[in-house]
Protein backbone atom coordinates (compact mmCIF):
# COMPACT_ATOMS: atom_id res chain seq x y z
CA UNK A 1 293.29 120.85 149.18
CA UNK A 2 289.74 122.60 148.90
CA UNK A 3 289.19 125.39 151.00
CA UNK A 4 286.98 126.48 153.58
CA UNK A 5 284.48 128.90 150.94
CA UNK A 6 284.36 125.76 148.27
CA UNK A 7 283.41 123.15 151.49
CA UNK A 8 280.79 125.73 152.05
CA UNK A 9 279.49 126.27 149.13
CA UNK A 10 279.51 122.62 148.38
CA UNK A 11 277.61 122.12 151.47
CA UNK A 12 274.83 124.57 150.92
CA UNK A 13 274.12 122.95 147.49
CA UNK A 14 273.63 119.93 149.04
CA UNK A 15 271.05 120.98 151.69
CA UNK A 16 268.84 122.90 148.73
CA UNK A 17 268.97 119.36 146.98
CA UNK A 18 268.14 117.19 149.91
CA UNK A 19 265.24 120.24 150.90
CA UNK A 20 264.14 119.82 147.05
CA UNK A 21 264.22 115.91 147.43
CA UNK A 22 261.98 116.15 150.74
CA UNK A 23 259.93 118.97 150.43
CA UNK A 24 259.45 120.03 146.91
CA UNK A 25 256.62 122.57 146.68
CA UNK A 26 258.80 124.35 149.17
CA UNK A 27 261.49 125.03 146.76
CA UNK A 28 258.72 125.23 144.42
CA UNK A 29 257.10 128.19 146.04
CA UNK A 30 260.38 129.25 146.77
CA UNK A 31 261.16 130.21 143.26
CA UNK A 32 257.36 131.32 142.60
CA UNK A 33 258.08 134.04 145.34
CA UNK A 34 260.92 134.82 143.52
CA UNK A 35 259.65 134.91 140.05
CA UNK A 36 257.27 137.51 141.24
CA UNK A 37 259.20 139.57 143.14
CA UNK A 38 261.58 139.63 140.54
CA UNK A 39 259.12 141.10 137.96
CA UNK A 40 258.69 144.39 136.42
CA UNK A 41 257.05 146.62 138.78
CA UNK A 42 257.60 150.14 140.17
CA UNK A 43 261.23 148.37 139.75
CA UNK A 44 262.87 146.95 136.80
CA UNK A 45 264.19 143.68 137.08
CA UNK A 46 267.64 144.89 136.44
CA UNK A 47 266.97 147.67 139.24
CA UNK A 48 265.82 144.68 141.77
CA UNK A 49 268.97 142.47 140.64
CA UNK A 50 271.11 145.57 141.46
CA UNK A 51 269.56 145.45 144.57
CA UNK A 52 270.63 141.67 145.16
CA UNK A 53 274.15 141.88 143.95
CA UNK A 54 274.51 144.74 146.76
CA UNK A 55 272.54 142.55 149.14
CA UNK A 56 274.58 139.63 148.47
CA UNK A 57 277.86 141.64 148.85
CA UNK A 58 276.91 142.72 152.56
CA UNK A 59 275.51 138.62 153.02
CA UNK A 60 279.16 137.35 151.82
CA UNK A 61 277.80 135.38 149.32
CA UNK A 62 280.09 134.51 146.45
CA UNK A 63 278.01 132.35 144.37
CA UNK A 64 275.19 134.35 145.12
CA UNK A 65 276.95 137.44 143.89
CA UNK A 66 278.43 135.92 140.83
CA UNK A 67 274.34 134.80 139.48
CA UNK A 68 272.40 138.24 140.68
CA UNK A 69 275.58 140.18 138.68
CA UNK A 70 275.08 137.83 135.32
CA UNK A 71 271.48 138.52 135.85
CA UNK A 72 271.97 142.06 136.44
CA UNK A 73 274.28 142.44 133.74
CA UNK A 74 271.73 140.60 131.12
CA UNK A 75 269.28 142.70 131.72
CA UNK A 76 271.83 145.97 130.50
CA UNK A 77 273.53 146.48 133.96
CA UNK A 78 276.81 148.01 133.39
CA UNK A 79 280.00 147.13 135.61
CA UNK A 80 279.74 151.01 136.97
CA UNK A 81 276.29 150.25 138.05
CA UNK A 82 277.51 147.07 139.61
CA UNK A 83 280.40 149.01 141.10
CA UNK A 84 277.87 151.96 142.55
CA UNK A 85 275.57 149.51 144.09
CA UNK A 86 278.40 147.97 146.17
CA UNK A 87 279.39 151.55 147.05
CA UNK A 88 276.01 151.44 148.42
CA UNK A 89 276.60 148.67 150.55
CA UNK A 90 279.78 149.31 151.59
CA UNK A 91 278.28 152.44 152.85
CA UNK A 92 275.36 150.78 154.67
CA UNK A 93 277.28 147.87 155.78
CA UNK A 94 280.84 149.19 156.59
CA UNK A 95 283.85 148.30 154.14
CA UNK A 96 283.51 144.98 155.07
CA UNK A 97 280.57 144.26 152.64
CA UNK A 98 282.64 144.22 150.10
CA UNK A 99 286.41 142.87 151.33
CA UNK A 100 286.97 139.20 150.84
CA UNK A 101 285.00 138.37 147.79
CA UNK A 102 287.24 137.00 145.13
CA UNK A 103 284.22 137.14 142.81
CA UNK A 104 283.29 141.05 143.34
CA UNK A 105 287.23 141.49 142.68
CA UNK A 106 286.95 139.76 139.29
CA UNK A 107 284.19 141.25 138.42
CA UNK A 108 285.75 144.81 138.52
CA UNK A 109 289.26 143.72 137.17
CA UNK A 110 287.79 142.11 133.62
């Protein structure tokens, strides 16, 4: 039996198709936004996908997690990093940023 989270995520992957089918250039400018805010600046890129895996903690977003960590991690991220940022979420958000994501719970264990 599939639960709830897989439904979900299931669901939300099949929206950003059907968008991509019907609109294109809006995922297309979609990930040009992205590729540029995601550049080098006054912030690495590993700094700004440290800021996404704690922003995707306090959003509840496993999948989303799971990609900005790999990302973060590629770029020389280290699990205590990881683990800090979500300290910084959990402080911003309440302890609830981080409970209930199997995938932050991995992470951490491995």
């Amino acid at each position: 039996m599939e639960t709830l989270f897989i439904l979900a995520k299931r669901s939300l992957i099949m929206s950003l198709e059907l968008i991509a089918q019907q609109q294109p250039e809006v995922i297309r400018a979609m990930y040009r936004f992205k590729n540029e805010v995601f550049k080098d600046n006054s912030l690495t890129f590993k700094e700004k996908e440290l800021i996404a895996v704690a922003v995707t903690a306090v959003l509840k977003c496993d999948e989303c997690f799971d990609l900005h960590a790999q990302k973060a991690m590629d770029a020389g991220a280290t699990k205590d990093e990881i683990r800090e940022s979500l300290t910084v979420a959990m402080y911003l958000a309440g302890p609830s940023a981080i409970v209930g994501m199997p995938s932050i719970k991995k992470l951490l264990s491995e």
